[in-house]
N, C-alpha and C. Protein backbone atom coordinates (compact mmCIF):
# COMPACT_ATOMS: atom_id res chain seq x y z
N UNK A 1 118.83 29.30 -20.09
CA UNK A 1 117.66 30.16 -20.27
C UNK A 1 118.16 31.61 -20.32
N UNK A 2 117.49 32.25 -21.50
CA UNK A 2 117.86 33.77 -21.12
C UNK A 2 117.38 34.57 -20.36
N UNK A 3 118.01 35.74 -19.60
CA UNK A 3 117.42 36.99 -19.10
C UNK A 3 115.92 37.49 -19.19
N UNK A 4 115.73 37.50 -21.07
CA UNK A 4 114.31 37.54 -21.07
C UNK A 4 113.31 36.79 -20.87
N UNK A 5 113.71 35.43 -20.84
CA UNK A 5 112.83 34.22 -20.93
C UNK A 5 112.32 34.70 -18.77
N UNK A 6 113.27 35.28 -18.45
CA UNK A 6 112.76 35.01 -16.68
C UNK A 6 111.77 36.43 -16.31
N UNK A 7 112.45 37.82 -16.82
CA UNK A 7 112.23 38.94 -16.79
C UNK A 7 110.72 38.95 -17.83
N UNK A 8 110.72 38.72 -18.45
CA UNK A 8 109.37 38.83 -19.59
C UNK A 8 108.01 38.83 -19.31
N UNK A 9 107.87 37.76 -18.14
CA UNK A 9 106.67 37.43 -17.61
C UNK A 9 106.41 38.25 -16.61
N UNK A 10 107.31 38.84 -15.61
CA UNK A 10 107.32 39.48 -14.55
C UNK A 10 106.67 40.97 -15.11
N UNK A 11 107.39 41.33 -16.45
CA UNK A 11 107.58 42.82 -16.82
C UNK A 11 105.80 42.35 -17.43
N UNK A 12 105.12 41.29 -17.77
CA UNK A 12 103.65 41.53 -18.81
C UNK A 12 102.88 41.61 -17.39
N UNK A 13 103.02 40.67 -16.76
CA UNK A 13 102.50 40.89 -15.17
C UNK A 13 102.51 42.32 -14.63
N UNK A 14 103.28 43.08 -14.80
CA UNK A 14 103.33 44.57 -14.09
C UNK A 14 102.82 45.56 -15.22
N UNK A 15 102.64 45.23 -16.20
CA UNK A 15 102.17 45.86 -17.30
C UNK A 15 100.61 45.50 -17.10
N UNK A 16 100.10 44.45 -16.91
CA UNK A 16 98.56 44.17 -16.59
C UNK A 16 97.91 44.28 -15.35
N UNK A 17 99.10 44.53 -14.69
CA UNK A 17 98.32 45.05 -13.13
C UNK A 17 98.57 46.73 -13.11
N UNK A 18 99.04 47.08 -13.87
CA UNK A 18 99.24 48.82 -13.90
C UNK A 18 97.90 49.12 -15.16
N UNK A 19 97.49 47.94 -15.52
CA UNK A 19 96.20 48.47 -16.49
C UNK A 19 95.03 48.36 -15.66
N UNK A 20 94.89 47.20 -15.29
CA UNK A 20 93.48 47.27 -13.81
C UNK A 20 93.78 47.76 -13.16
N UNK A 21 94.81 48.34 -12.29
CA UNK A 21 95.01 50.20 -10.87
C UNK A 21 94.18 50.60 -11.94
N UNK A 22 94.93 51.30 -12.93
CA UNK A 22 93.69 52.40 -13.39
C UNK A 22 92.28 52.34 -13.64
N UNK A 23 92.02 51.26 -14.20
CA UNK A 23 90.98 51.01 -14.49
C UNK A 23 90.05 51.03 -13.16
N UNK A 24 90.65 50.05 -11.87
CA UNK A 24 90.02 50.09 -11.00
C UNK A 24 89.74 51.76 -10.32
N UNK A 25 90.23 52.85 -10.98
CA UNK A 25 90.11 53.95 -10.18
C UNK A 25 89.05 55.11 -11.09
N UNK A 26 88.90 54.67 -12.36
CA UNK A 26 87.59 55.33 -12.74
C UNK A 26 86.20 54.88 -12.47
N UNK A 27 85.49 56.07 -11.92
CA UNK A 27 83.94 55.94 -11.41
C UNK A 27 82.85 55.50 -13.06
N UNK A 28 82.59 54.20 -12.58
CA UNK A 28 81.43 53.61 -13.42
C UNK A 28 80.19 54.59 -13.32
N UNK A 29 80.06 55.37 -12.73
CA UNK A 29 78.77 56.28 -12.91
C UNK A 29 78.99 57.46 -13.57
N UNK A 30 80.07 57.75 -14.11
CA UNK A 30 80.30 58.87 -15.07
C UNK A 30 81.04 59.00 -16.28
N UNK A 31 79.80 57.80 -16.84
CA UNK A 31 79.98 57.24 -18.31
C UNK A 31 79.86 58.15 -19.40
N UNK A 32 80.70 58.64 -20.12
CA UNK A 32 80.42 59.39 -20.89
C UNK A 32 79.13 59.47 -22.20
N UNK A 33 78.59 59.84 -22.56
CA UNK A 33 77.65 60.12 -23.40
C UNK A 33 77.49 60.91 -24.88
N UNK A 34 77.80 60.28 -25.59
CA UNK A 34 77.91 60.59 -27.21
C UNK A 34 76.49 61.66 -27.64
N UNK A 35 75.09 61.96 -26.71
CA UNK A 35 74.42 62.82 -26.38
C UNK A 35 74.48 63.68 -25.57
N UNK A 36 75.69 64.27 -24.75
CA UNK A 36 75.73 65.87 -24.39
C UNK A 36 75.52 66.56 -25.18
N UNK A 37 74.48 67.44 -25.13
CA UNK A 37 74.48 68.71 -25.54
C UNK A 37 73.50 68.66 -26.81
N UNK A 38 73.08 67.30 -26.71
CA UNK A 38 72.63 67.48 -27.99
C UNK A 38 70.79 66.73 -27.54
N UNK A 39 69.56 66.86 -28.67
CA UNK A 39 68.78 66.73 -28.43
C UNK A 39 68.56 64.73 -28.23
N UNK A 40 67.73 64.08 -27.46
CA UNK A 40 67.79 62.88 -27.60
C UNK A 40 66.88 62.10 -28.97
N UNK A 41 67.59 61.14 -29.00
CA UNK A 41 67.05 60.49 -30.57
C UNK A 41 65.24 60.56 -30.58
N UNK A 42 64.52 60.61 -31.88
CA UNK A 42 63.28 61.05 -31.88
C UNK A 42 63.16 59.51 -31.44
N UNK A 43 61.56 59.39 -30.26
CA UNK A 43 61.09 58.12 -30.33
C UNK A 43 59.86 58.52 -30.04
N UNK A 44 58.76 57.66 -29.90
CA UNK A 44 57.72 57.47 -29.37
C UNK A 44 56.78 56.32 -29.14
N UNK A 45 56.84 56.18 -27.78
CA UNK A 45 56.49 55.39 -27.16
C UNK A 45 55.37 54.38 -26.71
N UNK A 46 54.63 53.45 -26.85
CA UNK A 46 53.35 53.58 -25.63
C UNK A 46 53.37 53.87 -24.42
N UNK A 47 52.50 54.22 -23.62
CA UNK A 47 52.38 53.92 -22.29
C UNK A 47 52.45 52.65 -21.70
N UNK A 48 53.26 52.93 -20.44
CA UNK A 48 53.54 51.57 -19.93
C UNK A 48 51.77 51.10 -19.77
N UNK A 49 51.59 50.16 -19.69
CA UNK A 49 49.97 49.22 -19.22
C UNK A 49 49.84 49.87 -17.38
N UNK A 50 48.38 50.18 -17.33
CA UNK A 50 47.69 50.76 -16.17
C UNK A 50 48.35 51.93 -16.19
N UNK A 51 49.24 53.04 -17.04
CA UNK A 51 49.34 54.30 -17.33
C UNK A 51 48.82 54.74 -18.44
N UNK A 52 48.40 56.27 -18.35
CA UNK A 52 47.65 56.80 -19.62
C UNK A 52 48.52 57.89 -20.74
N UNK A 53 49.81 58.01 -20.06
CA UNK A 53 50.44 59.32 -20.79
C UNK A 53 51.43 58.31 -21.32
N UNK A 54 51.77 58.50 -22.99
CA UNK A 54 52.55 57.79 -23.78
C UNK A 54 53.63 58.81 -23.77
N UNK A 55 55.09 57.91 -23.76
CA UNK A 55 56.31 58.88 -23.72
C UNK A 55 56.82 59.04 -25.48
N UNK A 56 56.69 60.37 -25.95
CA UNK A 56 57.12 60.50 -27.03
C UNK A 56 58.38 62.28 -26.93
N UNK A 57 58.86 61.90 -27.79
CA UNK A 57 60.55 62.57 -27.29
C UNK A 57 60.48 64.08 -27.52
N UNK A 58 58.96 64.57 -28.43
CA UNK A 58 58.83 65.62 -28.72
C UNK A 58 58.21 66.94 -27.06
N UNK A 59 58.13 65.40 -26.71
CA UNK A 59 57.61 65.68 -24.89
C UNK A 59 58.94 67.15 -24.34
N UNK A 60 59.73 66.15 -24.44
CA UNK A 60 61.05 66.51 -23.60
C UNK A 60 61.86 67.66 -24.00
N UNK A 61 61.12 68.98 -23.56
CA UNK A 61 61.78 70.35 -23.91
C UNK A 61 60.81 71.14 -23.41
N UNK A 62 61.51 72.47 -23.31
CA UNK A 62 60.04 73.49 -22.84
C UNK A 62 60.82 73.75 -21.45
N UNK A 63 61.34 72.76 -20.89
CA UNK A 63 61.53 73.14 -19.53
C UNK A 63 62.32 72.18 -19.09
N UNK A 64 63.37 72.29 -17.58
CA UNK A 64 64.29 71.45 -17.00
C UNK A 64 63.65 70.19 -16.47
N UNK A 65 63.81 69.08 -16.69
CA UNK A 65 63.12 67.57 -16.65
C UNK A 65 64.52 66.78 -16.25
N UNK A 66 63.88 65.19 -15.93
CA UNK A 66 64.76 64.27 -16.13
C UNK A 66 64.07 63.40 -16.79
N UNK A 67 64.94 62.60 -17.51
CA UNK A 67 64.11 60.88 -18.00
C UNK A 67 64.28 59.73 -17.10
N UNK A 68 63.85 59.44 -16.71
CA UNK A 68 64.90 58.00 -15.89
C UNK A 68 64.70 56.72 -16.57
N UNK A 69 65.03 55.62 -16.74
CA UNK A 69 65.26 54.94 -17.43
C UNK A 69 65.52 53.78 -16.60
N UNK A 70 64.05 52.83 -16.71
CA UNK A 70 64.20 51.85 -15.39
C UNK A 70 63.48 50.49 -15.74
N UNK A 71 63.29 49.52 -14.77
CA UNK A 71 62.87 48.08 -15.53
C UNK A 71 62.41 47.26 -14.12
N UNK A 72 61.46 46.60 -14.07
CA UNK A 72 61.25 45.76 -12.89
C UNK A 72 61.93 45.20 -12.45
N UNK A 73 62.85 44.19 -13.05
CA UNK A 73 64.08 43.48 -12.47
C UNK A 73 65.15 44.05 -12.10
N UNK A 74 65.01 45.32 -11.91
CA UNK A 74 66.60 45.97 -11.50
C UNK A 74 66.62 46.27 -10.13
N UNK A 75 67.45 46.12 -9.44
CA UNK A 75 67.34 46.34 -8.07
C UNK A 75 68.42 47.93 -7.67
N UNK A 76 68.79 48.06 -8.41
CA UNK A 76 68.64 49.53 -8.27
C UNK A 76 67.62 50.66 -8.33
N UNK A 77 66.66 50.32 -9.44
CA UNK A 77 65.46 51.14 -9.52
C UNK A 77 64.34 50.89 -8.03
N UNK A 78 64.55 49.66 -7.71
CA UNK A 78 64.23 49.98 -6.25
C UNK A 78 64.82 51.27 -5.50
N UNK A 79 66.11 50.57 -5.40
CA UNK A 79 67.20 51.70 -4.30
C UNK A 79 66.67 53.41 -4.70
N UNK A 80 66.36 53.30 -5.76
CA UNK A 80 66.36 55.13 -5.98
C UNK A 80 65.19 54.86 -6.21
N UNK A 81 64.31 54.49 -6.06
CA UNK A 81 62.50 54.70 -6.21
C UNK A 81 62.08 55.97 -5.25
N UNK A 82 62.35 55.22 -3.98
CA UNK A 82 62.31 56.26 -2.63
C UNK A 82 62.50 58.13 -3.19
N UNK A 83 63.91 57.85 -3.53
CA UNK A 83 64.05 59.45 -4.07
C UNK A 83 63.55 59.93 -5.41
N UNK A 84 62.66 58.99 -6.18
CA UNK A 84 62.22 59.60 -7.54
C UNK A 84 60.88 60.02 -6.74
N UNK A 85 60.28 59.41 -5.36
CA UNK A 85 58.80 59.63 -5.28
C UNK A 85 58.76 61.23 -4.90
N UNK A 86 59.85 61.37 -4.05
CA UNK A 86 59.91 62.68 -3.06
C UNK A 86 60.24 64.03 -4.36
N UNK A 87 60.87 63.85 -5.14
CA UNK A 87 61.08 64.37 -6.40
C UNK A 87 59.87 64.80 -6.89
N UNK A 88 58.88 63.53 -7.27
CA UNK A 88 58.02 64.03 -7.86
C UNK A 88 56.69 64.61 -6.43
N UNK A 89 56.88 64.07 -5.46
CA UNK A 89 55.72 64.66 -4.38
C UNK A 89 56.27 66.34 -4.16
N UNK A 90 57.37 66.41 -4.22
CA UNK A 90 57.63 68.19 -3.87
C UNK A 90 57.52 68.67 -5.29
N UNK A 91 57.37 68.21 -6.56
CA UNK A 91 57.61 68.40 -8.00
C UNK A 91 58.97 69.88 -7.95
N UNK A 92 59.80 68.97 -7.98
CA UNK A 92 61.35 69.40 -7.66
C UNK A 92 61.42 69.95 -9.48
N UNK A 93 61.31 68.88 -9.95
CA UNK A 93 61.53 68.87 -11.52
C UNK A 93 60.16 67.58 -11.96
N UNK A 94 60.06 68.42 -13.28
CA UNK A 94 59.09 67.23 -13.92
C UNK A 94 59.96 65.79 -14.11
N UNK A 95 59.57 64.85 -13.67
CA UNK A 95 59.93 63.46 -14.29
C UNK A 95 59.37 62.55 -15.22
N UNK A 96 59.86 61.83 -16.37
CA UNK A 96 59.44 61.26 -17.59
C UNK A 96 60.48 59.68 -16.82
N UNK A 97 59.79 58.47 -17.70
CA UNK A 97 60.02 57.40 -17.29
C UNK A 97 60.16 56.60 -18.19
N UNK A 98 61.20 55.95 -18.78
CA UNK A 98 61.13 54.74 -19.70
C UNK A 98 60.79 53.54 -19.45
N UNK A 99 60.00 52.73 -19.76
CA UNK A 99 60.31 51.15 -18.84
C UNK A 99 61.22 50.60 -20.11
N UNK A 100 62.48 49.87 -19.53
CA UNK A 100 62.63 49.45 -20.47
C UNK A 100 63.48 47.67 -20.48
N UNK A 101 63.55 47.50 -21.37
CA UNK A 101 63.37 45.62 -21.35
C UNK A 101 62.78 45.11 -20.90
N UNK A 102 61.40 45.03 -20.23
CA UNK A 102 60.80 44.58 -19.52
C UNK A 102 59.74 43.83 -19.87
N UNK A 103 59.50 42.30 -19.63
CA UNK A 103 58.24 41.63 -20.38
C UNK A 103 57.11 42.54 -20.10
N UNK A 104 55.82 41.91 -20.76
CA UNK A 104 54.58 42.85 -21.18
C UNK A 104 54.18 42.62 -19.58
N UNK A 105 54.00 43.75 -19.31
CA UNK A 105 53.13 43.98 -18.19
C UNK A 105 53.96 44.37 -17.12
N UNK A 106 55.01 44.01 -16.96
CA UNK A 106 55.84 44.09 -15.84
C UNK A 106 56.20 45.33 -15.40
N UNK A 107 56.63 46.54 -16.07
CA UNK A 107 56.94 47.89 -15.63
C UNK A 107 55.15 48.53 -15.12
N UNK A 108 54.38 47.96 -15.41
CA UNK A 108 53.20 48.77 -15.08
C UNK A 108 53.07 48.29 -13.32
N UNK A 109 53.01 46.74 -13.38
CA UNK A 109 52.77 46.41 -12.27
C UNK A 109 54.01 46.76 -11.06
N UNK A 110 54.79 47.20 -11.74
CA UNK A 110 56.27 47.61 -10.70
C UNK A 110 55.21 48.88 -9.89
N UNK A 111 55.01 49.71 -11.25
CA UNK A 111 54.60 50.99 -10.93
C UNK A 111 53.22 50.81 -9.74
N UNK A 112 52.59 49.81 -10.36
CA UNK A 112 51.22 49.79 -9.25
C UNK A 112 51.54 49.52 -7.66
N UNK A 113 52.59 48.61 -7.52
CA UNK A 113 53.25 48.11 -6.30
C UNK A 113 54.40 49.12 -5.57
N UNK A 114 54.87 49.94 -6.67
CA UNK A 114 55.97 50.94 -5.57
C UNK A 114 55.31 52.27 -6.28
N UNK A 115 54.28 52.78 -6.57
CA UNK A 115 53.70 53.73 -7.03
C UNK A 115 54.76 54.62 -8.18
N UNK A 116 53.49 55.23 -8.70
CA UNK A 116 54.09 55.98 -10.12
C UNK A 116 55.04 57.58 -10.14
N UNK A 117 55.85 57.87 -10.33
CA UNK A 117 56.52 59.23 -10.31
C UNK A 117 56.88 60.21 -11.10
N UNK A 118 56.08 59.11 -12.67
CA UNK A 118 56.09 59.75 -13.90
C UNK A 118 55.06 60.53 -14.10
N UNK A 119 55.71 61.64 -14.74
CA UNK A 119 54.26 62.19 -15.49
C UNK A 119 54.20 61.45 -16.79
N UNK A 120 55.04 60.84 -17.49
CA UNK A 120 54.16 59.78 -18.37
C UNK A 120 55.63 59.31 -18.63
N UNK A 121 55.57 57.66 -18.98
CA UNK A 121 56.09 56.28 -18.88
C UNK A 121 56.09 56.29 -19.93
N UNK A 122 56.61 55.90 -20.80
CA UNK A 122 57.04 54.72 -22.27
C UNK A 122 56.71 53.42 -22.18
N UNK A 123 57.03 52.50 -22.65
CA UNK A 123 57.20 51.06 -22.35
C UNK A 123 58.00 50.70 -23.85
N UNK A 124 59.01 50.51 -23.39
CA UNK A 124 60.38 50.22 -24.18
C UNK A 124 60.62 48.40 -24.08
N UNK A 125 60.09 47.78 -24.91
CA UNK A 125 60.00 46.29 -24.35
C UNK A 125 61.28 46.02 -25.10
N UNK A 126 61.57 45.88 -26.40
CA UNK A 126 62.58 45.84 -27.27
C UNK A 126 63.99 46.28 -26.69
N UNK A 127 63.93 47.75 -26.51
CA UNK A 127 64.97 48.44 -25.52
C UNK A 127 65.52 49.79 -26.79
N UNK A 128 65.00 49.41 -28.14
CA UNK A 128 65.15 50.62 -28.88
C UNK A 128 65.36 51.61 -28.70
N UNK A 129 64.70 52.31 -28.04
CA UNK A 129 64.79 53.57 -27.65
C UNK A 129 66.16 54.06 -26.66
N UNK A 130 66.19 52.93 -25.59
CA UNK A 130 66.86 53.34 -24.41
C UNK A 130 68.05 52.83 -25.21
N UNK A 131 68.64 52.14 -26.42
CA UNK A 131 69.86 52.03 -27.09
C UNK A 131 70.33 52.93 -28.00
N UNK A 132 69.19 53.46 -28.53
CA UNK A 132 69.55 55.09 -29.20
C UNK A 132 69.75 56.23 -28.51
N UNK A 133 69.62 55.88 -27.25
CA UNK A 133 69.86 56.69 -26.29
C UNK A 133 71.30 56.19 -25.71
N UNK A 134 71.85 55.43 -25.76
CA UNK A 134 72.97 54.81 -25.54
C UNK A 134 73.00 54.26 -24.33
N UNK A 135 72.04 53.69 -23.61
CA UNK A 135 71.79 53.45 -22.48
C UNK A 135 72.43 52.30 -22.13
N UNK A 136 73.23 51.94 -21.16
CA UNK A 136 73.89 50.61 -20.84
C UNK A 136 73.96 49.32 -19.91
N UNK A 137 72.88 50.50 -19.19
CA UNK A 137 72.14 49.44 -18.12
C UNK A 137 71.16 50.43 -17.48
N UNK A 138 70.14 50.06 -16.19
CA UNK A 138 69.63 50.22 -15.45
C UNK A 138 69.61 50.50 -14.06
N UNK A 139 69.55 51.12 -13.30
CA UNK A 139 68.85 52.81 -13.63
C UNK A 139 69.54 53.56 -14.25
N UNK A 140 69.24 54.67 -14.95
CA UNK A 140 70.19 55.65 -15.44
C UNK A 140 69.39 56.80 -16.03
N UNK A 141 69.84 58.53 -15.63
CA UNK A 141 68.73 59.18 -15.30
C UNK A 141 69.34 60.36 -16.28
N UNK A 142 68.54 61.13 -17.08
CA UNK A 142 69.28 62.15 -18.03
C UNK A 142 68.74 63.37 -17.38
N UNK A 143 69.39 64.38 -17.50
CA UNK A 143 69.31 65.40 -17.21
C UNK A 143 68.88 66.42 -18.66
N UNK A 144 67.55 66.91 -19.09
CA UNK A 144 67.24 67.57 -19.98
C UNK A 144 66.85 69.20 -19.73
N UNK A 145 67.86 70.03 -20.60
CA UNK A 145 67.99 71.34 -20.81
C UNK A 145 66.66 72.05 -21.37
N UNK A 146 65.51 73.37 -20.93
CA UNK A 146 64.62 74.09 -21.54
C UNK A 146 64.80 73.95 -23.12
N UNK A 147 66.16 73.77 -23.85
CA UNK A 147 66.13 73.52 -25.18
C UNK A 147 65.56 71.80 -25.93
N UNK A 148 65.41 71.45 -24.61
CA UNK A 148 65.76 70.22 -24.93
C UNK A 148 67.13 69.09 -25.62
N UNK A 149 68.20 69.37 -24.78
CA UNK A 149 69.09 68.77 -24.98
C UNK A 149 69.42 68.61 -24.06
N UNK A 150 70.58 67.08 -23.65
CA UNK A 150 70.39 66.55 -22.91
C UNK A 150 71.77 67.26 -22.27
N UNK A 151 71.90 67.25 -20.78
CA UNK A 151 72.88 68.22 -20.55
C UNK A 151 73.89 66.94 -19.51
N UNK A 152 73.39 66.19 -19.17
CA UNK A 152 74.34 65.02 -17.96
C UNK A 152 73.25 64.12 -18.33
N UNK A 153 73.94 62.52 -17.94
CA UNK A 153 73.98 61.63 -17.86
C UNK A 153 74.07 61.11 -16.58
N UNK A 154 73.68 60.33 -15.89
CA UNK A 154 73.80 59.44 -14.81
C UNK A 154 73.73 57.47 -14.56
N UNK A 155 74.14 56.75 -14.68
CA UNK A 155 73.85 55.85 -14.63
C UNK A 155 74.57 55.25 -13.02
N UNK A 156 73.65 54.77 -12.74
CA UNK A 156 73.50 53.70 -11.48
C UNK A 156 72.59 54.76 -10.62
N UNK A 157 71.71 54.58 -9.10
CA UNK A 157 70.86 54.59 -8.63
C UNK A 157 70.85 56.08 -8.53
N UNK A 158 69.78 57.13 -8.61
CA UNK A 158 69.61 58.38 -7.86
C UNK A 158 69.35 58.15 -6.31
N UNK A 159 70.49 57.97 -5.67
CA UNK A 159 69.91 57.77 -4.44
C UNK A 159 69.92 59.72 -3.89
N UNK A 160 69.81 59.90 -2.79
CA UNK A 160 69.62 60.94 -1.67
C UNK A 160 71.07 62.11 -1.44
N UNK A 161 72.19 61.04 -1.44
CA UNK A 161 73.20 61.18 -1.55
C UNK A 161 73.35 61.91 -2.78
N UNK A 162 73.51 61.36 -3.64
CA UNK A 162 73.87 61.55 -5.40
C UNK A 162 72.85 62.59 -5.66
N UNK A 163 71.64 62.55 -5.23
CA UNK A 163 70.81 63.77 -5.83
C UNK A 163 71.23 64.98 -4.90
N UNK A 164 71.40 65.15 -4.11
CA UNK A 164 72.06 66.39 -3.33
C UNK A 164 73.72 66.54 -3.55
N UNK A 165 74.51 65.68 -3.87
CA UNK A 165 75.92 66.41 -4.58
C UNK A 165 75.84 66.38 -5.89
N UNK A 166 75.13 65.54 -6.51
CA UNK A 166 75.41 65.82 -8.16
C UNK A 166 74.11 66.59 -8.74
N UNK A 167 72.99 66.22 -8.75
CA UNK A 167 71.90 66.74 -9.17
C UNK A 167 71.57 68.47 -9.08
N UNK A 168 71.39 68.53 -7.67
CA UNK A 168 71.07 69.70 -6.86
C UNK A 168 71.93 70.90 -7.25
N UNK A 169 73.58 70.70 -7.31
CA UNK A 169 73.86 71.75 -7.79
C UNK A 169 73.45 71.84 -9.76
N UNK A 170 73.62 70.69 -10.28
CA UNK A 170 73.57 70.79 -11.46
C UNK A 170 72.33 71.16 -11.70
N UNK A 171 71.13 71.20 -11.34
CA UNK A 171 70.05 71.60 -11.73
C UNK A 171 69.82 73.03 -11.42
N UNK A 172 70.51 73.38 -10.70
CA UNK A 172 70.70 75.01 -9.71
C UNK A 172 71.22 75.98 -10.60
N UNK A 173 72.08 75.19 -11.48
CA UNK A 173 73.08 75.75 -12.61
C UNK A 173 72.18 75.48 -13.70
N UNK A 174 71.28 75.18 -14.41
CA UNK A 174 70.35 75.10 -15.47
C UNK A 174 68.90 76.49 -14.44
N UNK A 175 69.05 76.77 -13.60
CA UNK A 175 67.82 77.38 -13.11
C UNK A 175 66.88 76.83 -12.25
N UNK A 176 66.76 75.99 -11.49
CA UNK A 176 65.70 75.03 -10.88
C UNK A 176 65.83 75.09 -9.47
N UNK A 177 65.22 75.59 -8.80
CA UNK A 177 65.24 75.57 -7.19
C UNK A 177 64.73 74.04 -6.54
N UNK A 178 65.82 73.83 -5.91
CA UNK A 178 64.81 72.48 -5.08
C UNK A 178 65.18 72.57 -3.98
């Protein structure tokens, strides 16, 4: 047997565990976004069912907002519910709401059962919207500029934590006291 026949396997082995270290050391919540800086794709929406304000994209400008982008079955949009309510009870920043993938009815009744924090909901059943948005899962919360362009990205939960080191200054730096 040769040298390489013993060495070969050892050397693809250390070559594929030096690709997952790295991999294992970038943060899944700071997914990059092919929409920095730029305005989000035109959509418009219905209102989720038992809401009255339809989310349409011409909404989102005028002033510092977030979108969040959420679905009944996600159990993260639980975890950060808590901090979208307090958000919108101190009205920190306006909040806009996508429901999205969600069978008919289901994002409304989320909303009736852990109460509403939108000033107006979409209902994204298809997921159209939240894929032109490049969205990749659930929760995941945009950060929108007075120009209306989108300035950060967030995906996985706004918890308490995350909104006071990432949010708080970043919104401080667009102008927004909270």
């Amino acid at each position: 047997m040769s040298r390489w026949a013993a060495v070969g396997p050892v050397m693809i082995f250390a070559v594929v565990a030096l690709a997952f270290g790295f991999a294992l050391r970038l943060d899944p919540h700071k997914l990059p976004s092919m929409l920095i800086d730029k305005p989000p794709p035109r959509f418009s929406l219905p209102p989720v069912e038992g809401t009255s304000a339809p989310l349409d994209s011409s909404k989102l400008q005028g002033q510092v907002m977030l979108l969040n982008i959420y679905a009944s079955w996600c159990p993260g949009c639980r975890l950060e519910h808590p901090t979208l309510m307090r958000i919108a009870r101190e009205k920190v920043v306006p909040l806009y709401g996508l429901n999205w993938k969600d069978k008919p009815g289901q994002g409304g009744r989320w909303l009736r059962q852990y109460q509403n924090p939108y000033i107006a909901v979409g209902d994204d059943p298809s997921g159209r919207a939240g894929i032109e948005m490049g969205v990749t899962g659930v929760p995941e919360t945009f950060v929108i500029d007075t120009a209306g362009r989108i300035r950060y990205r967030h995906a996985g939960p706004v918890t308490e934590e995350v909104w006071q080191e990432v949010f708080v200054p970043l919104l401080a730096s667009l102008g927004v006291k909270s």
